[in-house]
N, C-alpha and C. Protein backbone atom coordinates (compact mmCIF):
# COMPACT_ATOMS: atom_id res chain seq x y z
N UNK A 1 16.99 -5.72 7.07
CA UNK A 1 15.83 -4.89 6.95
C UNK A 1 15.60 -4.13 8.26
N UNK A 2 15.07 -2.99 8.38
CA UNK A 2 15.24 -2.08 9.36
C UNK A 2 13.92 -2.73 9.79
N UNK A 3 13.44 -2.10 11.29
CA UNK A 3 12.28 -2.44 12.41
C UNK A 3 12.17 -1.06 12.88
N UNK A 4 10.72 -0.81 12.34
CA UNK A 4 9.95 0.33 12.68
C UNK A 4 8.86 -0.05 14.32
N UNK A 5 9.23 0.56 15.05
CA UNK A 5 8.58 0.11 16.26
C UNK A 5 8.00 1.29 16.56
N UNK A 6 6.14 1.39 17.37
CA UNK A 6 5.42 2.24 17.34
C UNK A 6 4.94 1.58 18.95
N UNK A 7 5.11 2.49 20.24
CA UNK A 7 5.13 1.87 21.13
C UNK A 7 4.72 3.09 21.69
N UNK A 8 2.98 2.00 22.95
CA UNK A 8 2.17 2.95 23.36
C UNK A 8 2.52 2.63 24.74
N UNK A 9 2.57 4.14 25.72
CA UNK A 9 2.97 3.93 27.13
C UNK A 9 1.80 5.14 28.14
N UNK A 10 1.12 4.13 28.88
CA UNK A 10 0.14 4.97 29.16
C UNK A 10 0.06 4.94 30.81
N UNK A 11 0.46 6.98 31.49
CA UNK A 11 0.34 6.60 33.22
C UNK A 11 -0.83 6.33 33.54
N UNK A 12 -0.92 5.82 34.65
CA UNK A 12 -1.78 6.25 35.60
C UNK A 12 -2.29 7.92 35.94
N UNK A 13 -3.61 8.17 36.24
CA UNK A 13 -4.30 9.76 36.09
C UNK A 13 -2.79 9.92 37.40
N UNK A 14 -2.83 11.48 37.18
CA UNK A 14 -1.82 12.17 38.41
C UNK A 14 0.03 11.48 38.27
N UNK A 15 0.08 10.88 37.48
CA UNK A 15 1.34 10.69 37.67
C UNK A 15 2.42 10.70 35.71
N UNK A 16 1.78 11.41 35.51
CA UNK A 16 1.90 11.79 34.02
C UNK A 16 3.36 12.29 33.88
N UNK A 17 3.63 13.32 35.05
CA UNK A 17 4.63 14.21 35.19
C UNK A 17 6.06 12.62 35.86
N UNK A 18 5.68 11.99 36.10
CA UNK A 18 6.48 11.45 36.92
C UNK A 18 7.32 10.42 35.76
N UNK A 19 6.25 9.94 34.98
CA UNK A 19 6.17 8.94 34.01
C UNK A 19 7.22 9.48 32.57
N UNK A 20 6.55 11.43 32.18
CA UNK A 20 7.44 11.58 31.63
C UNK A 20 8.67 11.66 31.46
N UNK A 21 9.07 12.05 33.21
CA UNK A 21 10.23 12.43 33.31
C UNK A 21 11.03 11.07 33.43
N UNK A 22 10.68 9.44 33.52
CA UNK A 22 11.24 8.62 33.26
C UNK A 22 11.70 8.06 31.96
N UNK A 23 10.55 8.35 31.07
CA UNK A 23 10.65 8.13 29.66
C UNK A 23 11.99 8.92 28.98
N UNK A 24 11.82 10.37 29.80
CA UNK A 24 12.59 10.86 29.07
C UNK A 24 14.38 10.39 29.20
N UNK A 25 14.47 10.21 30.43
CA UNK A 25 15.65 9.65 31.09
C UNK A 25 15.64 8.89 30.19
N UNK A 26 14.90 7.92 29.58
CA UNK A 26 16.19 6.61 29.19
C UNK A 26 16.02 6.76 27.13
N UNK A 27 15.57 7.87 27.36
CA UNK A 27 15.93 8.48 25.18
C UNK A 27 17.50 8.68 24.81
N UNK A 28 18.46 9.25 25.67
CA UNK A 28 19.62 9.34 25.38
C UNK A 28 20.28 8.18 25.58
N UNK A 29 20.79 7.31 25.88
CA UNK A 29 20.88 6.34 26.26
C UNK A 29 20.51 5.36 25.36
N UNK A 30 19.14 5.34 24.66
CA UNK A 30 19.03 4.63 24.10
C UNK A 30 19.28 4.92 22.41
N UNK A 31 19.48 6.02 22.63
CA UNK A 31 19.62 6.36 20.77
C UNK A 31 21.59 6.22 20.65
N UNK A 32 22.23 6.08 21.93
CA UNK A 32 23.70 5.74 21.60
C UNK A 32 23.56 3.88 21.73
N UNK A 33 22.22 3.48 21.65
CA UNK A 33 22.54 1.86 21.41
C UNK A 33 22.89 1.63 20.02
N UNK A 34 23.54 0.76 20.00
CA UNK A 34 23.99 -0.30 18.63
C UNK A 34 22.69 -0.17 17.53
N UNK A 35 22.67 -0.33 16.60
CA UNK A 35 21.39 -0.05 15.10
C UNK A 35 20.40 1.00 15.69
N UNK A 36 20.16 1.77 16.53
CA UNK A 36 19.00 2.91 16.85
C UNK A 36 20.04 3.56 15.92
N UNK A 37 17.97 3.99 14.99
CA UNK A 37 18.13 5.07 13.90
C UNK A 37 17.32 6.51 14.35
N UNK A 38 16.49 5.71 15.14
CA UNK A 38 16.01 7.05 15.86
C UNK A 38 15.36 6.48 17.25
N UNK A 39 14.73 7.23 18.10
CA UNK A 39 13.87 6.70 19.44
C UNK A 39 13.39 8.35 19.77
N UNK A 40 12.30 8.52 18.89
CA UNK A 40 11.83 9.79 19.90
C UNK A 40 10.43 9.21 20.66
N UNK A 41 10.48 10.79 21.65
CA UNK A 41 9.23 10.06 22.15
C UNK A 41 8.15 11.60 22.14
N UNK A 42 7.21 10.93 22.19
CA UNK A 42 6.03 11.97 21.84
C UNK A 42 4.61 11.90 23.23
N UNK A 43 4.01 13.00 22.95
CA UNK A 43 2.76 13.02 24.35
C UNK A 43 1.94 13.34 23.37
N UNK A 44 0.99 12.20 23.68
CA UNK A 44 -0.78 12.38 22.71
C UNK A 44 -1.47 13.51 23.33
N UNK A 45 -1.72 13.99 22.11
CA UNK A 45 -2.57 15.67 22.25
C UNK A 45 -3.75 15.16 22.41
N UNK A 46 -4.59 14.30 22.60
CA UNK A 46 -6.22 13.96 22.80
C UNK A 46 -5.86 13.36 24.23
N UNK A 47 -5.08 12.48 25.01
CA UNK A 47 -4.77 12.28 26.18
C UNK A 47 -3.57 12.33 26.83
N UNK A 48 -3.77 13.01 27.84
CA UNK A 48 -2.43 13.46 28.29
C UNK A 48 -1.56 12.35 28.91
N UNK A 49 -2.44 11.36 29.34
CA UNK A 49 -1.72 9.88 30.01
C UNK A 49 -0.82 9.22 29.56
N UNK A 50 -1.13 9.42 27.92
CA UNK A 50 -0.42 8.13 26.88
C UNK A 50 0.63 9.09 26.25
N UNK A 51 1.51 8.96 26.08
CA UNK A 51 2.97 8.80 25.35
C UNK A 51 2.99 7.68 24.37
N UNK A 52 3.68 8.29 23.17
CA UNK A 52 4.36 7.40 22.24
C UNK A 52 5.73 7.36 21.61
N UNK A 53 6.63 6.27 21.89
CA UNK A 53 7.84 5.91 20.75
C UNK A 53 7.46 5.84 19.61
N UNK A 54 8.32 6.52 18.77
CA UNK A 54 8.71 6.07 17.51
C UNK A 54 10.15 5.66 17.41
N UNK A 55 10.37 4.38 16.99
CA UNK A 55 11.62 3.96 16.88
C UNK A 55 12.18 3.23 15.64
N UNK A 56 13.45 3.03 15.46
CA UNK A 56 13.77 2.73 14.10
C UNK A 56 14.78 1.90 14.65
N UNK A 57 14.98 1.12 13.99
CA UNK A 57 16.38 0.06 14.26
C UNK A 57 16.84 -0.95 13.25
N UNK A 58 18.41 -0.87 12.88
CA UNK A 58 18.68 -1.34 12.18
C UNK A 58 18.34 -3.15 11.66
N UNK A 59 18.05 -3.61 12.86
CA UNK A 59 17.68 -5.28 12.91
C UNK A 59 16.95 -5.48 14.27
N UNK A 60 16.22 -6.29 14.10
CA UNK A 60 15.88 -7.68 14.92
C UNK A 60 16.53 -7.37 16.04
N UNK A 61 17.45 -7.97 15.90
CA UNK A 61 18.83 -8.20 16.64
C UNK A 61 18.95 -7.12 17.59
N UNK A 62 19.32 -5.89 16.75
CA UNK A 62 19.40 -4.68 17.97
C UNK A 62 18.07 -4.24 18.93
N UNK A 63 16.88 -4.74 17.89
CA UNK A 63 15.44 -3.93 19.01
C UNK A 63 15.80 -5.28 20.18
N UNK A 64 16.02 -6.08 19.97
CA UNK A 64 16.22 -7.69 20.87
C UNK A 64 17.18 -7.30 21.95
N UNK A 65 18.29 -6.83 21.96
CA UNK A 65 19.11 -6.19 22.72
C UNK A 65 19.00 -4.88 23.24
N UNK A 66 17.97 -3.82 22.56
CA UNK A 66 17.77 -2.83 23.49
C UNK A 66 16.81 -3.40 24.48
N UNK A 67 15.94 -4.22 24.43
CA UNK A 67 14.95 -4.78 25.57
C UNK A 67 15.70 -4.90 26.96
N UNK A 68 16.86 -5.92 26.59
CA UNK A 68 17.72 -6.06 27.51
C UNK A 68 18.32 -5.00 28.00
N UNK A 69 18.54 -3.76 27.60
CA UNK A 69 19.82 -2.97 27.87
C UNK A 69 19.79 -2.63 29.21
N UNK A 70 20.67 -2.58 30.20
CA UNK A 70 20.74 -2.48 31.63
C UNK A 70 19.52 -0.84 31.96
N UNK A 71 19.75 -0.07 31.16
CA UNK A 71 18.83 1.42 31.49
C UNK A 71 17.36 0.83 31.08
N UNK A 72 17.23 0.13 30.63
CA UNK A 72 15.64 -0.29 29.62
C UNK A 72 14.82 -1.39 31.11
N UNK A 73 16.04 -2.28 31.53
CA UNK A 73 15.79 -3.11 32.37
C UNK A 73 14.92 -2.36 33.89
N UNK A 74 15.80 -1.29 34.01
CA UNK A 74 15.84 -0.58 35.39
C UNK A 74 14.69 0.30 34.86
N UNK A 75 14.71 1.36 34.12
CA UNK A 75 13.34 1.76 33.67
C UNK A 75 11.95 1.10 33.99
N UNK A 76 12.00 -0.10 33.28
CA UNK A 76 10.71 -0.81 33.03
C UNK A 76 10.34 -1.21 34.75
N UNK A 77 11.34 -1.23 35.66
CA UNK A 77 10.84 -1.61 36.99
C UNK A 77 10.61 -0.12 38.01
N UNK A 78 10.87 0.71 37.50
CA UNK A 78 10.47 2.30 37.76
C UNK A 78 8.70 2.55 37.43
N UNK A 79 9.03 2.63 36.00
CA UNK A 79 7.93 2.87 35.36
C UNK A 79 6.37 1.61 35.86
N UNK A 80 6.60 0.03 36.11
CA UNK A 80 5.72 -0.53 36.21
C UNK A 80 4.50 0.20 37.48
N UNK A 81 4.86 0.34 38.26
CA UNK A 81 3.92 0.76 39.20
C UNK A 81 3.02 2.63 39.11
N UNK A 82 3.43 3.05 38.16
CA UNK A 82 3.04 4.25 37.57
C UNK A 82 2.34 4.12 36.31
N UNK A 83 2.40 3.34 35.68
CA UNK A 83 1.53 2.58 34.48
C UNK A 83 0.20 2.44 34.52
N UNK A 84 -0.73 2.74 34.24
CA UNK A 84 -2.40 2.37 34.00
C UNK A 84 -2.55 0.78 33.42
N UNK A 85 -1.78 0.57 32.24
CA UNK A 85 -1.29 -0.42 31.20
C UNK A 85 -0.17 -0.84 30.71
N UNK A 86 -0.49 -2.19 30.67
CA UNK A 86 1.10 -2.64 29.89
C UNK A 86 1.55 -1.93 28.93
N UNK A 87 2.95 -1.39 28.49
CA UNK A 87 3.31 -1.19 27.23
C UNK A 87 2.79 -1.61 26.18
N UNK A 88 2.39 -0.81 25.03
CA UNK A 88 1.83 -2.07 23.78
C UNK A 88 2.67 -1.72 22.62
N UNK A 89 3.24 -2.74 22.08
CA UNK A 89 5.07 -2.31 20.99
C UNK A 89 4.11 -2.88 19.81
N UNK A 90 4.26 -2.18 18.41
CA UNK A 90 3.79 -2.58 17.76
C UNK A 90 5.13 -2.45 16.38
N UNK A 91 5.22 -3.61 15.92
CA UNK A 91 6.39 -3.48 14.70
C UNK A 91 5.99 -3.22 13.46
N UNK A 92 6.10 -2.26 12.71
CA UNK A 92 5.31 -1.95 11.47
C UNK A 92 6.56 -2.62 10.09
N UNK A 93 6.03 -2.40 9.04
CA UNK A 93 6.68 -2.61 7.90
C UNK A 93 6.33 -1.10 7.44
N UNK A 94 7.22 -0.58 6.72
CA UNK A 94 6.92 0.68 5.60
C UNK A 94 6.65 -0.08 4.31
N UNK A 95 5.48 0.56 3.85
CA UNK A 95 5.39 0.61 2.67
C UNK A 95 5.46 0.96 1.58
N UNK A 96 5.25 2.54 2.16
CA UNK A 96 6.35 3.52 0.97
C UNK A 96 6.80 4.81 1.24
């Protein structure tokens, strides 16, 4: 069964530009991982801080191993100190 992941990433005020340009770095990269069906990423039109993934993945298994992936690893220690908030990953089911 596929894993719909809806994942909120929000900078710190003034560093929006810095934040995107990390996010964006690790989209290619991650859409040549193993089961990614998609990984885009999006900027909320009501706040400019927060960014959102939409992601798709074939299993468990692969969202479990992109966590790990050496670019995801190095990212997440880039990105922590430019962050307002933790990441918040949310796994949906489709319903129709």
């Amino acid at each position: 069964m596929t894993v719909v992941v809806i994942a909120r990433v929000e900078a710190l005020p003034g560093h929006e530009a810095e934040v995107e340009a990390l996010l964006r770095w690790q989209v290619g990269p991650t859409r040549d991982e193993k089961g990614c069906l998609n990984y885009d990423l999006h900027r909320d039109n009501a706040e400019s801080t927060v960014f959102w993934f939409h992601e798709t993945w074939s299993s468990e298994a692969d969202l479990a191993a992109h966590a790990q992936a050496e670019h995801m690893v190095t990212n997440r220690a880039r990105l922590k100190p430019l962050l307002a908030t933790a990441t918040q990953v949310h796994r949906l089911t489709r319903l129709a």
